[in-house]
Protein backbone atom coordinates (compact mmCIF):
# COMPACT_ATOMS: atom_id res chain seq x y z
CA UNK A 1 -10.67 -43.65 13.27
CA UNK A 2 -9.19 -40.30 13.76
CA UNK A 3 -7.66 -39.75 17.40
CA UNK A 4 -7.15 -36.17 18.34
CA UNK A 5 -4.30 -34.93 20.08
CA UNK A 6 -5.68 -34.31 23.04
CA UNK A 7 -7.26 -37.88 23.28
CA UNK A 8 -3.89 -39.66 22.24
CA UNK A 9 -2.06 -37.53 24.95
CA UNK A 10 -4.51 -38.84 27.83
CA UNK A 11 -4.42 -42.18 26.64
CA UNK A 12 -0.66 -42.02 26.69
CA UNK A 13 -0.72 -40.75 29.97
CA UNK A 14 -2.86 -43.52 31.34
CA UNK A 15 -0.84 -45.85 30.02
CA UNK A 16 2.43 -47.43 29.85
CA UNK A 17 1.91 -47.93 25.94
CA UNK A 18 3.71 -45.55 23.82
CA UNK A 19 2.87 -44.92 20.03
CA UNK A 20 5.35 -43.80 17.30
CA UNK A 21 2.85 -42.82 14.57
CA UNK A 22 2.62 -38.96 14.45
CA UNK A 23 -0.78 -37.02 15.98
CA UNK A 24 -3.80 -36.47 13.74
CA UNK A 25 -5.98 -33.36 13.77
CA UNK A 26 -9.91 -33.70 13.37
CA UNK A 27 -12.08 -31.61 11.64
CA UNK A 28 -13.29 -29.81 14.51
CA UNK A 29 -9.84 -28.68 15.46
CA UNK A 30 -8.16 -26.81 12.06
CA UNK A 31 -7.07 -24.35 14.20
CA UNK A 32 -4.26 -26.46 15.84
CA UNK A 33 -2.67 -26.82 12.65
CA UNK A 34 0.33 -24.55 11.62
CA UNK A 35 1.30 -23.98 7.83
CA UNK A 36 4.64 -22.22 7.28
CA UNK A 37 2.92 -19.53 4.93
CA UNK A 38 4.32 -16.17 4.05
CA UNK A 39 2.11 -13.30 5.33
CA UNK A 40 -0.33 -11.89 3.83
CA UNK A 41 0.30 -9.02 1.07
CA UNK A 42 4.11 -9.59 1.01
CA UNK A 43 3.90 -11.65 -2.26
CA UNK A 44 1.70 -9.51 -3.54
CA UNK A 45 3.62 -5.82 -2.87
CA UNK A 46 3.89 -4.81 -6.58
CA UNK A 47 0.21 -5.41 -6.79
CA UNK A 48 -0.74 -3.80 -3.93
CA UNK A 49 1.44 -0.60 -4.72
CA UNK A 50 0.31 -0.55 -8.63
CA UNK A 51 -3.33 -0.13 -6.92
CA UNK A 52 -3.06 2.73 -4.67
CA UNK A 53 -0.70 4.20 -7.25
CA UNK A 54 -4.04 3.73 -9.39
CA UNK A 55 -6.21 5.50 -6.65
CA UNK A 56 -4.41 8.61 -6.44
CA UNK A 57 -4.45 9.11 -9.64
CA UNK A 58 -7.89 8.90 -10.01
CA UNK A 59 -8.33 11.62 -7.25
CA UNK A 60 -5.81 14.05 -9.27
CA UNK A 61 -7.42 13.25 -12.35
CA UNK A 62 -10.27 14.98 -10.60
CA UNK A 63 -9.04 18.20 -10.37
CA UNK A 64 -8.30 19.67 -14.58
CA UNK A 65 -4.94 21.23 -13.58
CA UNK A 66 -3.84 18.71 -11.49
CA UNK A 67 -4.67 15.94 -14.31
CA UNK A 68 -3.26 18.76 -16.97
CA UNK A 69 -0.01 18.89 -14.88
CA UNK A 70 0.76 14.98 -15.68
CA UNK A 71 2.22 14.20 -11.64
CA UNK A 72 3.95 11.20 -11.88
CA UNK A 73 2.84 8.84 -8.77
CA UNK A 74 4.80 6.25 -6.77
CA UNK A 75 3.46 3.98 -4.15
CA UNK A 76 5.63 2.29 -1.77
CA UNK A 77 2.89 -0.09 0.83
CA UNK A 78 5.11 -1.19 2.57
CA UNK A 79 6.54 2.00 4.15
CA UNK A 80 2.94 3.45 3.77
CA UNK A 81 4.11 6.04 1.17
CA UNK A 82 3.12 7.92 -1.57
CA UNK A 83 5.39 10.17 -3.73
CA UNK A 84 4.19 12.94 -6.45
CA UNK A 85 6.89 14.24 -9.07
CA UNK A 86 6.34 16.87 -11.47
CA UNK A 87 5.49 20.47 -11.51
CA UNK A 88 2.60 22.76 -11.36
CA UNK A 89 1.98 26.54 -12.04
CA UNK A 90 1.17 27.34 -7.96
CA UNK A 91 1.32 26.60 -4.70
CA UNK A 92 -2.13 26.46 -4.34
CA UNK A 93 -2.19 23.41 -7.02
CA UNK A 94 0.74 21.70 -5.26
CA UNK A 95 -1.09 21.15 -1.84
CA UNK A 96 -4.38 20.08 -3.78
CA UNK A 97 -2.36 17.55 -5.29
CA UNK A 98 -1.04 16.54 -1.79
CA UNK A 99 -4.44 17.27 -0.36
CA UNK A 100 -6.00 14.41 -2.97
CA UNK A 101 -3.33 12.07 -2.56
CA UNK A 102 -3.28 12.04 1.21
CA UNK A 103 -7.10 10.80 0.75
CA UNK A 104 -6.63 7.93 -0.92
CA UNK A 105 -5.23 6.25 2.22
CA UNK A 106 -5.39 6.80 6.08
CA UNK A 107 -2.53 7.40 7.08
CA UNK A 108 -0.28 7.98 3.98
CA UNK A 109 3.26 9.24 4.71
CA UNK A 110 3.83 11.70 1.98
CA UNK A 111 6.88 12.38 -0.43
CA UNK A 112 6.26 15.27 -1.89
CA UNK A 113 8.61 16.44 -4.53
CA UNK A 114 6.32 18.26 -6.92
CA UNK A 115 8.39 21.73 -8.12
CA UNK A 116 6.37 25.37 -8.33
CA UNK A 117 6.83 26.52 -11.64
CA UNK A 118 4.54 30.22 -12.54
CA UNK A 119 4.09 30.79 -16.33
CA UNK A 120 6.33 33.11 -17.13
CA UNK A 121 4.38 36.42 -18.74
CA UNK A 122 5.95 37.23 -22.28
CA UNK A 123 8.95 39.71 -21.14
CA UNK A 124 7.91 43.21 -22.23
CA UNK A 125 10.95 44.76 -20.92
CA UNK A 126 13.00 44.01 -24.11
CA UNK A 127 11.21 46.26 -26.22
CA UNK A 128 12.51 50.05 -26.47
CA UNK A 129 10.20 52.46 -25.63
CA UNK A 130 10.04 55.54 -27.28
């Protein structure tokens, strides 16, 4: 026979009996029972960052000069961040790459630390002219 807590406590209470043995749960009440678990994700935060690290770049790899332009991605979930490293020929190209990585998560804080770099045109100006 399984006595619930709340059955032992009004038979105690009626009572002058008292009982030692500790208080079972039924079935119907799981609820009342506390484990001393670790939340969830916190055992699991080099997973979790590995994935959305994974996500973004998927979105760059979208986008040929972005995936041609090698960005190194970090994830950091528990601070909700996402940092891009590398560099890229334009402006333009840096906030796509910022753009893209922004949608892989609501919310994203972002770390950006991707350096402009234009292609330099061959230098003409060391050649005499006549």
């Amino acid at each position: 026979m399984i006595v619930t807590c709340t059955q032992l406590t009004i038979a105690l209470a009626l009572s002058t009996v008292v009982f030692s043995s500790p208080c079972r749960l039924s079935a119907e009440q799981p609820g009342m029972i506390q484990r001393n678990k670790k939340p969830i994700g916190l055992t699991k935060t080099e997973r979790a960052n590995a994935e959305l690290e994974k996500e973004v770049s998927a979105k760059i790899a979208t986008n040929g000069e972005l995936k041609a332009a090698k960005l190194i991605v970090s994830a950091d979930v528990t601070k909700n961040e996402i940092t891009l490293r590398g560099t890229v020929t334009s402006d333009s190209i840096r906030s796509k790459a910022v753009e893209l990585a922004k949608s892989a998560q609501a919310g994203v804080v972002m770390n950006d630390q991707i350096k402009v770099k234009a292609i330099a045109d061959p230098d003409t100006s060391a050649v005499p002219s006549q």
